[in-house]
N, C-alpha and C. Protein backbone atom coordinates (compact mmCIF):
# COMPACT_ATOMS: atom_id res chain seq x y z
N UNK A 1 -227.84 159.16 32.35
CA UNK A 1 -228.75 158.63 31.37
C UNK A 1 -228.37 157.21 30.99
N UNK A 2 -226.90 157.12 30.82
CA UNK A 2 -226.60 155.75 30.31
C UNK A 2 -226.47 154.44 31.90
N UNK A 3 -226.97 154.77 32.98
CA UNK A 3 -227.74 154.08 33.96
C UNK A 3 -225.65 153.84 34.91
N UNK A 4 -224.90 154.55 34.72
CA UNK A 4 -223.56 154.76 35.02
C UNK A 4 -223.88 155.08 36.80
N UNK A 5 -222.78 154.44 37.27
CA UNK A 5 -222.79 155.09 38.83
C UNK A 5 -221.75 156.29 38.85
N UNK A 6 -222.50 156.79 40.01
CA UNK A 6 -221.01 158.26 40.24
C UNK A 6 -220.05 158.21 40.29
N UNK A 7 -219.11 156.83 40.21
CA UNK A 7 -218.02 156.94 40.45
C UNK A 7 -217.60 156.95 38.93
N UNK A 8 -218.43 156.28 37.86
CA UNK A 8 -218.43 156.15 36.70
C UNK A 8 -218.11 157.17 35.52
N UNK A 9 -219.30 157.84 36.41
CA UNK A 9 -219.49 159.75 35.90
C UNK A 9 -218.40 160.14 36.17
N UNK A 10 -217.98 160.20 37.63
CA UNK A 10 -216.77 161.12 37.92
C UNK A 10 -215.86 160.59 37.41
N UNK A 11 -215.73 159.37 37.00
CA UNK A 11 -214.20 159.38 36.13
C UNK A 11 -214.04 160.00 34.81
N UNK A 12 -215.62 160.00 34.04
CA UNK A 12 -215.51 160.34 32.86
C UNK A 12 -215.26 161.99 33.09
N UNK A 13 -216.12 162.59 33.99
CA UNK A 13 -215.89 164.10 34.28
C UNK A 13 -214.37 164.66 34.65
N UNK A 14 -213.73 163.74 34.88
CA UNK A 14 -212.38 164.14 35.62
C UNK A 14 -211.72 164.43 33.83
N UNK A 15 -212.71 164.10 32.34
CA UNK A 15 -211.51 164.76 31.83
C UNK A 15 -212.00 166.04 30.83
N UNK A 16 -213.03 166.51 31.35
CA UNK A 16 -213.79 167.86 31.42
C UNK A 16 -212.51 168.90 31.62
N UNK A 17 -212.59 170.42 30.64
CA UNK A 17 -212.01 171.29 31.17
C UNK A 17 -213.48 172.54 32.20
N UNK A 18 -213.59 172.90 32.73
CA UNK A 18 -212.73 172.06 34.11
C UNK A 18 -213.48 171.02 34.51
N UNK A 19 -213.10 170.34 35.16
CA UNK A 19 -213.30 169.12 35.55
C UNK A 19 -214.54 169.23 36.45
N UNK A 20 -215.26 168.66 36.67
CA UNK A 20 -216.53 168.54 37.58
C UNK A 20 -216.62 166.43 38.56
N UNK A 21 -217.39 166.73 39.47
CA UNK A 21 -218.29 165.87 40.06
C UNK A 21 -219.49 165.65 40.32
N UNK A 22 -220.23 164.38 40.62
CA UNK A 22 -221.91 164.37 40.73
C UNK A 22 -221.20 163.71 42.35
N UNK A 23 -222.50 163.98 42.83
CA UNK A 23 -222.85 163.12 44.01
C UNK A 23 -223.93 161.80 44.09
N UNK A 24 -223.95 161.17 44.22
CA UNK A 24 -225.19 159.69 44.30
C UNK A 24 -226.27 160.49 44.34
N UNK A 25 -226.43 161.31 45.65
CA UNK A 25 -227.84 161.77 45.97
C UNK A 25 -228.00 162.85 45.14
N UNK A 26 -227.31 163.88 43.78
CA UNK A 26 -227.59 164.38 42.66
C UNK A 26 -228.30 163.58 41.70
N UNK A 27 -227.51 162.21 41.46
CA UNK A 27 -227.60 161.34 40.45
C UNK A 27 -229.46 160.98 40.53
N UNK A 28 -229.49 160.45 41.64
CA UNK A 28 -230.95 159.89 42.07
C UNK A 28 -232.40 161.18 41.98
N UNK A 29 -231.89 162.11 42.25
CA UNK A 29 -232.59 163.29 42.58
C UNK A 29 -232.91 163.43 40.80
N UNK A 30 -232.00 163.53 40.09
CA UNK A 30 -232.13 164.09 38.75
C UNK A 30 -232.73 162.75 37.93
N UNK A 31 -232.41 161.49 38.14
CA UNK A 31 -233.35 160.84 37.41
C UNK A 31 -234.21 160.85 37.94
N UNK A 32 -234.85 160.64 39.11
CA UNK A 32 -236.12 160.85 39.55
C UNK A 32 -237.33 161.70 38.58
N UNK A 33 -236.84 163.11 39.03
CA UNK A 33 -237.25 164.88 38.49
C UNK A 33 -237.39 164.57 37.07
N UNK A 34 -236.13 163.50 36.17
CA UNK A 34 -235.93 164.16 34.96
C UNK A 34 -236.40 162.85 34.22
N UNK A 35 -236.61 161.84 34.74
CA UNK A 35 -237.05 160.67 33.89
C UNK A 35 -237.92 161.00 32.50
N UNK A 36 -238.78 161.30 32.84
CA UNK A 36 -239.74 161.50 31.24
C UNK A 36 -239.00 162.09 30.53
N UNK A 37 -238.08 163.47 30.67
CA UNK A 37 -237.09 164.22 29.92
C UNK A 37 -236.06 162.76 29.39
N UNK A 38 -235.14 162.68 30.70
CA UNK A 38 -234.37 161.50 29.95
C UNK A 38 -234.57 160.62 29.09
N UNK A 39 -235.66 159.63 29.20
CA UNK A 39 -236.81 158.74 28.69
C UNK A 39 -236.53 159.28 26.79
N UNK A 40 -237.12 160.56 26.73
CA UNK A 40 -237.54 160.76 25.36
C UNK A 40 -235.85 161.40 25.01
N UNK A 41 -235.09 162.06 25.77
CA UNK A 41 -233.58 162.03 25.04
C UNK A 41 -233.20 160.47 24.41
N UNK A 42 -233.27 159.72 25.27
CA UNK A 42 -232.90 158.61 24.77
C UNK A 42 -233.50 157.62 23.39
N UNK A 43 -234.34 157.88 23.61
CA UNK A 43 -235.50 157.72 22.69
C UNK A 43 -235.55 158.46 21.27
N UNK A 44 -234.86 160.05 21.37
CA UNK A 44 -234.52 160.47 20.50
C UNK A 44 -233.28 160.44 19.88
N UNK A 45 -232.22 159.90 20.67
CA UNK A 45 -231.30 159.33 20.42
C UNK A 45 -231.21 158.04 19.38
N UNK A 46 -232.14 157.36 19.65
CA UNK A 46 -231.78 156.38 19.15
C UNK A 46 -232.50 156.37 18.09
N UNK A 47 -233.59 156.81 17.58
CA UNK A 47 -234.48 157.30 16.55
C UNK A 47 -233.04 157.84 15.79
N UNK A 48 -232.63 158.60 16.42
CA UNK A 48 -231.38 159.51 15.65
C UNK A 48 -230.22 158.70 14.83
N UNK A 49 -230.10 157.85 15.49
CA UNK A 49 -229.18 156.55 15.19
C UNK A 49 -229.49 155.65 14.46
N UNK A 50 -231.06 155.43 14.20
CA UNK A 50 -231.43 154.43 13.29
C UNK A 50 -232.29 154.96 12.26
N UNK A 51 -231.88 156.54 12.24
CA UNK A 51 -232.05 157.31 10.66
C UNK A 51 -230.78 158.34 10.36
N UNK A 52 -229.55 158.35 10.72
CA UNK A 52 -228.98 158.92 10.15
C UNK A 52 -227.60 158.00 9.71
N UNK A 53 -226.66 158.92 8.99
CA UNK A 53 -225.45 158.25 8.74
C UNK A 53 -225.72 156.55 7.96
N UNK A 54 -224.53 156.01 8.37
CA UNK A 54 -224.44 154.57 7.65
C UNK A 54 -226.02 154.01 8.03
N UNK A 55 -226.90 154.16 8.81
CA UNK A 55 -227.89 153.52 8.96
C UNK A 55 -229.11 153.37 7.80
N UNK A 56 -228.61 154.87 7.12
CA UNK A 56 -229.39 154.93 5.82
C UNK A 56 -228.35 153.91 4.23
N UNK A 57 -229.82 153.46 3.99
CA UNK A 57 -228.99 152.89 2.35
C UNK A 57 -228.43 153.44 1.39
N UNK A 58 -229.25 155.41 1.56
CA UNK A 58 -228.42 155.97 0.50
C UNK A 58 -227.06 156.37 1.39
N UNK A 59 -226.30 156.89 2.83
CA UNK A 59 -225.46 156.93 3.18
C UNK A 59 -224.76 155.79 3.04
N UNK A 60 -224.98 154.37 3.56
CA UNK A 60 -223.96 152.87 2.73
C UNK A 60 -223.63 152.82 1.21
N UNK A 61 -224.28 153.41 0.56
CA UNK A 61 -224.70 153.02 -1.25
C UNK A 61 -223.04 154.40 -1.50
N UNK A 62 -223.66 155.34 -0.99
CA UNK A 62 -222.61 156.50 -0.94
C UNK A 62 -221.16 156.27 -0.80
N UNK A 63 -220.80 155.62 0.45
CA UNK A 63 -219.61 155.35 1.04
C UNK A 63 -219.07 154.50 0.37
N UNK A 64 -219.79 153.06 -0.58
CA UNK A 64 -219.53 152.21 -0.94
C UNK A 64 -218.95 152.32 -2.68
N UNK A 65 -219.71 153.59 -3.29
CA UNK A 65 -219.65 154.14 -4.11
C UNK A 65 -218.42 154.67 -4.45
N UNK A 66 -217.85 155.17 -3.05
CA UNK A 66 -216.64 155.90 -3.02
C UNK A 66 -215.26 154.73 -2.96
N UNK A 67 -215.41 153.56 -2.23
CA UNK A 67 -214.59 152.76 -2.33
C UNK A 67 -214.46 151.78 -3.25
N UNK A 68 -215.79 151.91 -4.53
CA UNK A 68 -215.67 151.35 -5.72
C UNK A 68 -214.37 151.79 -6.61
N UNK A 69 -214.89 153.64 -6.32
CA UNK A 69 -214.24 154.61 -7.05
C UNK A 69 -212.87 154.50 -6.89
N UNK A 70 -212.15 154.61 -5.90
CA UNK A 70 -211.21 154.20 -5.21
C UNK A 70 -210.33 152.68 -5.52
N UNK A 71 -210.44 152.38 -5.44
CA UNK A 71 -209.86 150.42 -6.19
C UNK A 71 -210.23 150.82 -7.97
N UNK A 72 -211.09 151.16 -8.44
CA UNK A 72 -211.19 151.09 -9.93
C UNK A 72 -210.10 152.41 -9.98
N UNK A 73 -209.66 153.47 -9.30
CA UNK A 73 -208.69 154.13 -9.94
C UNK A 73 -207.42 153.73 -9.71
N UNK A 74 -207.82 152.54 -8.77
CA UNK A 74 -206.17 151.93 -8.47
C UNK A 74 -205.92 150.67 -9.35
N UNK A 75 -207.13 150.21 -10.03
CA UNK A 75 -206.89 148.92 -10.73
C UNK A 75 -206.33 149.50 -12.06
N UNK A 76 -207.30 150.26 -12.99
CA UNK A 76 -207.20 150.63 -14.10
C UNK A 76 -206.25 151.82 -13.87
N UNK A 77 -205.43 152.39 -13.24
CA UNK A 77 -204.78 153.33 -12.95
C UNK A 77 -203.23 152.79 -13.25
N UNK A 78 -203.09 151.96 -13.19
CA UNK A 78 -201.74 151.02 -13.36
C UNK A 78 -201.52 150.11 -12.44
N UNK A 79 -202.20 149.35 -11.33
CA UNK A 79 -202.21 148.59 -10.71
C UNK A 79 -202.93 147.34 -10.95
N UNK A 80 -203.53 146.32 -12.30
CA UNK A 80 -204.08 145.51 -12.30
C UNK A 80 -203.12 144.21 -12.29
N UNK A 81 -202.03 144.49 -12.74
CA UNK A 81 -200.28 144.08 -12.91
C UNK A 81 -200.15 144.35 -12.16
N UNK A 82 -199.46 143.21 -11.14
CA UNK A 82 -198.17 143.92 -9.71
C UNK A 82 -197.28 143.59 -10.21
N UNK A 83 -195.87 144.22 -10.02
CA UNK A 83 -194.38 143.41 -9.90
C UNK A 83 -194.44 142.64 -9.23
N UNK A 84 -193.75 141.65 -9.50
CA UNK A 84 -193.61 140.91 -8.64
C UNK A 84 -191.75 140.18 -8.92
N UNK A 85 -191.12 139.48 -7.41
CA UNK A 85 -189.79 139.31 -7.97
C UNK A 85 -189.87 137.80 -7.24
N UNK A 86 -189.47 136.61 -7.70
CA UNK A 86 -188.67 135.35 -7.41
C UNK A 86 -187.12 135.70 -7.16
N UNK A 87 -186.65 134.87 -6.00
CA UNK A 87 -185.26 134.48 -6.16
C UNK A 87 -184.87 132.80 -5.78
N UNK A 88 -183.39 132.11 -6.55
CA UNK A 88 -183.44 130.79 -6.14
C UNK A 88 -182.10 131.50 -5.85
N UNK A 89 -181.83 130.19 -4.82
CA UNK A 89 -180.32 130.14 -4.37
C UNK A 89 -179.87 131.79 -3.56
N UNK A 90 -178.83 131.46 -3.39
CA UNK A 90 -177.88 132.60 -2.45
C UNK A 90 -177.03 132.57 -2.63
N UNK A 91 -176.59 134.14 -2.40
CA UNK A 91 -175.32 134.85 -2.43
C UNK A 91 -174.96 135.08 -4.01
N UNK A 92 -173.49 134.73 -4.23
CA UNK A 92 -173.09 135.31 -5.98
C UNK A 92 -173.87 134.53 -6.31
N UNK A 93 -174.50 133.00 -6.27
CA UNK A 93 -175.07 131.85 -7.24
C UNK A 93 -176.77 132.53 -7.63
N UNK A 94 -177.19 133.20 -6.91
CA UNK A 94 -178.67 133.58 -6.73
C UNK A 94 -179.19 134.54 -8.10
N UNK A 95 -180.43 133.74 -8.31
CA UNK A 95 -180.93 134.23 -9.48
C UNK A 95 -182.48 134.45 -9.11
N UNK A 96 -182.59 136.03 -9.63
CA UNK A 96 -184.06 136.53 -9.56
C UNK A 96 -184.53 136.60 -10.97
N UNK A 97 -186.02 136.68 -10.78
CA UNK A 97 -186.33 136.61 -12.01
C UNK A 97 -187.63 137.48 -11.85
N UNK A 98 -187.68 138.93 -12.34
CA UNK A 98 -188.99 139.91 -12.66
C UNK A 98 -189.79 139.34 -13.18
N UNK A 99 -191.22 138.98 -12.79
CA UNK A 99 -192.30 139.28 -13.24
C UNK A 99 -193.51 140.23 -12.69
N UNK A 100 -194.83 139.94 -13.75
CA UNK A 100 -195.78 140.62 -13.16
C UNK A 100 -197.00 139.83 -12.61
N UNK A 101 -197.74 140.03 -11.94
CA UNK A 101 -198.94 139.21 -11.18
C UNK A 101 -200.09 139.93 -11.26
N UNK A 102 -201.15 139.26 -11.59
CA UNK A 102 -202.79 139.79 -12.04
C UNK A 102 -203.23 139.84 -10.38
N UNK A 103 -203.28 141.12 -10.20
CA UNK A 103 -204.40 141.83 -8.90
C UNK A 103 -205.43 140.97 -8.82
N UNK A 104 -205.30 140.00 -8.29
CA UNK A 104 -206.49 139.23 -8.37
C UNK A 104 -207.26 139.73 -6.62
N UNK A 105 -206.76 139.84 -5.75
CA UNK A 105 -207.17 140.51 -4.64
C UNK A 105 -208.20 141.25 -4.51
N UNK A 106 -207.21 142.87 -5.08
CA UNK A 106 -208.34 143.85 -5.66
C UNK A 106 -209.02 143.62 -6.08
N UNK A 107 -209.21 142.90 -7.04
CA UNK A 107 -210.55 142.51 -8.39
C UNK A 107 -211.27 142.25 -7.75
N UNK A 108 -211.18 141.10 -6.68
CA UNK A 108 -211.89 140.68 -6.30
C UNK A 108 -212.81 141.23 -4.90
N UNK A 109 -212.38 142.43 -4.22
CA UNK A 109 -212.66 143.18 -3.44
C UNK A 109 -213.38 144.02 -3.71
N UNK A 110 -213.02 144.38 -5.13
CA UNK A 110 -213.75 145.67 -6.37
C UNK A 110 -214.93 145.03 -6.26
N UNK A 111 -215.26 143.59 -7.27
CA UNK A 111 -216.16 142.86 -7.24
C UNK A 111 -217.11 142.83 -6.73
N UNK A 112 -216.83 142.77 -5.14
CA UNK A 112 -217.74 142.52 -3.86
C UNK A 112 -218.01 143.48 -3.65
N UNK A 113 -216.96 144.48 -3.78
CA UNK A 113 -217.86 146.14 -3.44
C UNK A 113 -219.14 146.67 -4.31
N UNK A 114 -219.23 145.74 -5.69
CA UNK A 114 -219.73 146.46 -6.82
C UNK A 114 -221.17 145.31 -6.24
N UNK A 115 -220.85 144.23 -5.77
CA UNK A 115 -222.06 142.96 -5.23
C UNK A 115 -222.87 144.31 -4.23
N UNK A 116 -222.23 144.53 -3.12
CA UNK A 116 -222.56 144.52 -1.99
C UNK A 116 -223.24 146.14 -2.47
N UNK A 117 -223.17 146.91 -3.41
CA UNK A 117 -224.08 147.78 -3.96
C UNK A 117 -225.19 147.59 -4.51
N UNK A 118 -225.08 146.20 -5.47
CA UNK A 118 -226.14 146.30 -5.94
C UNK A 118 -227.24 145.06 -5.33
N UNK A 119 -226.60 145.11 -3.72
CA UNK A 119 -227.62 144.20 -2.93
C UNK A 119 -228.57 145.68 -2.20
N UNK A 120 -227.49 146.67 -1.66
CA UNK A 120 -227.80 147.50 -1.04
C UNK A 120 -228.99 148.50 -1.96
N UNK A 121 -229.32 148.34 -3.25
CA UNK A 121 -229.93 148.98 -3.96
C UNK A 121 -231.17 147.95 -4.10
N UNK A 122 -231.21 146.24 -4.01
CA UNK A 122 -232.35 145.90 -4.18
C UNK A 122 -231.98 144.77 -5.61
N UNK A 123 -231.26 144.85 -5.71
CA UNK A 123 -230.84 144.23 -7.52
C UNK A 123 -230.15 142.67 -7.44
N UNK A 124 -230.09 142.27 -5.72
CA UNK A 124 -229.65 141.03 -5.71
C UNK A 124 -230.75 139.97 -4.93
N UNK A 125 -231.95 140.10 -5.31
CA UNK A 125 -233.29 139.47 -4.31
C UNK A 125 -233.18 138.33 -4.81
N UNK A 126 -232.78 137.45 -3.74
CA UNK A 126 -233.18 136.01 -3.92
C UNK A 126 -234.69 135.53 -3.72
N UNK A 127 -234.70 135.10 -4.93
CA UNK A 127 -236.00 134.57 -5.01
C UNK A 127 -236.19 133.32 -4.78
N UNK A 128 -237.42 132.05 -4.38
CA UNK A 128 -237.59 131.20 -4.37
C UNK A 128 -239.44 130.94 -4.81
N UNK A 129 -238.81 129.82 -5.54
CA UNK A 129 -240.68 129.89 -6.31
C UNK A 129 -241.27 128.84 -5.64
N UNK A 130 -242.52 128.85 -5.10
CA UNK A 130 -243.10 128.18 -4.73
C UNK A 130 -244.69 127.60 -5.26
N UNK A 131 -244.07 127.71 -6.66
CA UNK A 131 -245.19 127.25 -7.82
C UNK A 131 -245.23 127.63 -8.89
N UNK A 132 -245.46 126.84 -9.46
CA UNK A 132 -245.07 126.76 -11.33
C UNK A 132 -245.68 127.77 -12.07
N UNK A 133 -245.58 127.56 -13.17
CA UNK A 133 -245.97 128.71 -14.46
C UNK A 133 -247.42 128.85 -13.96
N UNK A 134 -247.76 130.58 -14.53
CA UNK A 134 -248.88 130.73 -13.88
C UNK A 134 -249.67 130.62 -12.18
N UNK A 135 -248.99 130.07 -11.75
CA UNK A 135 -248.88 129.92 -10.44
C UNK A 135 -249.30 128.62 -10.33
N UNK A 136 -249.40 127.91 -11.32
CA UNK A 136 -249.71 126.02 -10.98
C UNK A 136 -248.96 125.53 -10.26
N UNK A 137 -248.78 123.88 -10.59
CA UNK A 137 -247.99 123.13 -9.77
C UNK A 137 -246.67 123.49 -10.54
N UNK A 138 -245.41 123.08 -9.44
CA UNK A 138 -244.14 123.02 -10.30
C UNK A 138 -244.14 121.97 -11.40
N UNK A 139 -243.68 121.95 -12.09
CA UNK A 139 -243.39 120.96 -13.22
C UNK A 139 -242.08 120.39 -13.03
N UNK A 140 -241.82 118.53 -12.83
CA UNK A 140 -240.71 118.21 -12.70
C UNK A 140 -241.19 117.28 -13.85
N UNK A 141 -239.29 116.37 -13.72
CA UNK A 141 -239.79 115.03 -14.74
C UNK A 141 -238.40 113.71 -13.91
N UNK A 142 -238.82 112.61 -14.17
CA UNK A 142 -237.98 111.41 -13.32
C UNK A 142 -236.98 111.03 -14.63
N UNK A 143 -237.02 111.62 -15.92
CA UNK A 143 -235.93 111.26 -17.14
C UNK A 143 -236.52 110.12 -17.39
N UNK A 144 -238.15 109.47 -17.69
CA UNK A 144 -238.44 108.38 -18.25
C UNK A 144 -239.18 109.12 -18.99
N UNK A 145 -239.61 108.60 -20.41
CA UNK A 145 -240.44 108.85 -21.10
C UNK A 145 -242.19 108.30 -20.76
N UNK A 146 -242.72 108.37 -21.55
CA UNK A 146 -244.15 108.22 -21.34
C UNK A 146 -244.67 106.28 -21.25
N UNK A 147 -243.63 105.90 -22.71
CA UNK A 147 -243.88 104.20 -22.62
C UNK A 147 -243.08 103.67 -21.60
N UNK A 148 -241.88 103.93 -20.78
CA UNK A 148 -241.25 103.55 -19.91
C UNK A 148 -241.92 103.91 -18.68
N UNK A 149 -242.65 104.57 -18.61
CA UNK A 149 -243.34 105.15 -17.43
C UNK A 149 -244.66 104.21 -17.18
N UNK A 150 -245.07 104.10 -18.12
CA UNK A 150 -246.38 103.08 -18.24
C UNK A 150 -246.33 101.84 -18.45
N UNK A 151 -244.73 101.52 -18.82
CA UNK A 151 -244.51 100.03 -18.50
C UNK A 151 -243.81 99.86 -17.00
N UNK A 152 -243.38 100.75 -16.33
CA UNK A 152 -242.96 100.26 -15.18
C UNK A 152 -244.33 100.47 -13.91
N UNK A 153 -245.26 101.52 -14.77
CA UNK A 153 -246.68 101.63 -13.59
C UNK A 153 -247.53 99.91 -13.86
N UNK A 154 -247.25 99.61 -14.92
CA UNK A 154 -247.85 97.77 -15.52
C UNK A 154 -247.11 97.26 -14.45
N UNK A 155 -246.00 96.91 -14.33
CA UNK A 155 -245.02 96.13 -13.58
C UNK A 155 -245.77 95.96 -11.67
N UNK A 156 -245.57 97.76 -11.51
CA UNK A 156 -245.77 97.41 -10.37
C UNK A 156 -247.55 97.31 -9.73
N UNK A 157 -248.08 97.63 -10.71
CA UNK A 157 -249.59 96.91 -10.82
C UNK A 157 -249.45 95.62 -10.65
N UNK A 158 -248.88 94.71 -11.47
CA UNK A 158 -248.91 93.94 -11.74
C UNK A 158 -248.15 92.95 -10.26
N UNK A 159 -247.41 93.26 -9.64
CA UNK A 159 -246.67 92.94 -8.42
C UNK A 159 -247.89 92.78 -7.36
N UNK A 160 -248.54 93.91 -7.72
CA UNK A 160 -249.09 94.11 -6.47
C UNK A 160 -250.36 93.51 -6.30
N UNK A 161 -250.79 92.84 -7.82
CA UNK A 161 -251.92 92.21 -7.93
C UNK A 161 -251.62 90.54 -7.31
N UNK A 162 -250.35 90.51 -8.17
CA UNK A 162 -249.52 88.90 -7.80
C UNK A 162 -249.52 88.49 -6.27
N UNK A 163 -249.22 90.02 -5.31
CA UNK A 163 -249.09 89.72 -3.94
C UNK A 163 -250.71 89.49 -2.88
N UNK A 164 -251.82 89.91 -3.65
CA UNK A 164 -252.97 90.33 -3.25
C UNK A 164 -253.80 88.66 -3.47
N UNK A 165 -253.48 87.99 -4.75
CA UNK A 165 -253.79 86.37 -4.87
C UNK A 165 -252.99 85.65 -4.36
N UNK A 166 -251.68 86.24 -3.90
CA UNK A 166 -250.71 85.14 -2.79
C UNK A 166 -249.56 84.43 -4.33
N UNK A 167 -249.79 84.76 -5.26
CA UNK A 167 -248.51 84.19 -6.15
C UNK A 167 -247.47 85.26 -5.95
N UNK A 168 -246.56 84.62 -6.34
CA UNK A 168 -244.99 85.58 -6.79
C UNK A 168 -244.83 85.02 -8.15
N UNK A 169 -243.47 85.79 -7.96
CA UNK A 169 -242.51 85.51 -9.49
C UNK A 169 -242.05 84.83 -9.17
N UNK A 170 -241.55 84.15 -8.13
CA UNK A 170 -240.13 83.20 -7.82
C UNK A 170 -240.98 82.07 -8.20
């Protein structure tokens, strides 16, 4: 089915109890005969594969659920604090010094596990708007007010009138 030659088969068969062989002219004979059969195994195979297990969101949401569960009983469980130890120098001169260190790792693994749920549920849709309130135009602004705006639309009126009679400013 998986389009394998006999020598292919027979290696995989060699670890069969008991062990078996195909021949080429089996191989050919049976896809021939069995194609439409094969055809829809495969076919149901893979239907099978792209509805069961991790393929479903509630089986990912599940699994993911469990490795939330898992890190939050290890964070809040007594692990959000690690020990942690420094040493300077060596031999008799050497000085350590105990502290503790914020799980920042975990947290942050927790985090992503707790993201990557509530993408898998629908709760992280990036949106992009492609038109303003009500569905108008977007609304922007250039940070000029209304008299600065209408004195610089004068200006370049005014340029463009200067260039149209052939004067300048210079």
């Amino acid at each position: 089915m998986e389009g394998l030659q006999s020598g292919e088969i027979n290696d995989r068969a060699a670890t069969f109890v008991p062990p078996f062989q195909v021949k080429r002219d089996q191989l050919t004979y049976y896809r021939k005969t069995r194609d439409a059969d094969i055809k829809a195994l495969i076919k149901s195979g893979e239907q099978d594969a792209l509805s069961e297990g991790l393929a479903t969101v509630a089986e990912r949401v599940k699994k993911l659920k469990q490795l939330a569960s898992l890190m939050e009983s290890d964070l809040f469980g007594g692990f959000l604090w690690l020990d942690d130890v420094k040493g300077v120098g060596s031999g008799d001169a050497a000085i350590t010094v105990d502290f503790e260190k914020f799980n920042a790792a975990e947290v942050s693994a927790y985090r992503e596990t707790l993201n990557d749920i509530a993408k898998e549920m629908g709760h992280r849709v990036q949106r992009t708007e492609v038109s303003g309130k009500d569905g108008g135009p977007i609304e922007t602004t250039d940070g000029l007010s209304d008299d600065e705006r209408i004195a610089r639309t004068i200006a370049i009126l005014d340029a463009a009138r200067a260039r149209r009679t052939g004067q300048s400013d210079n």
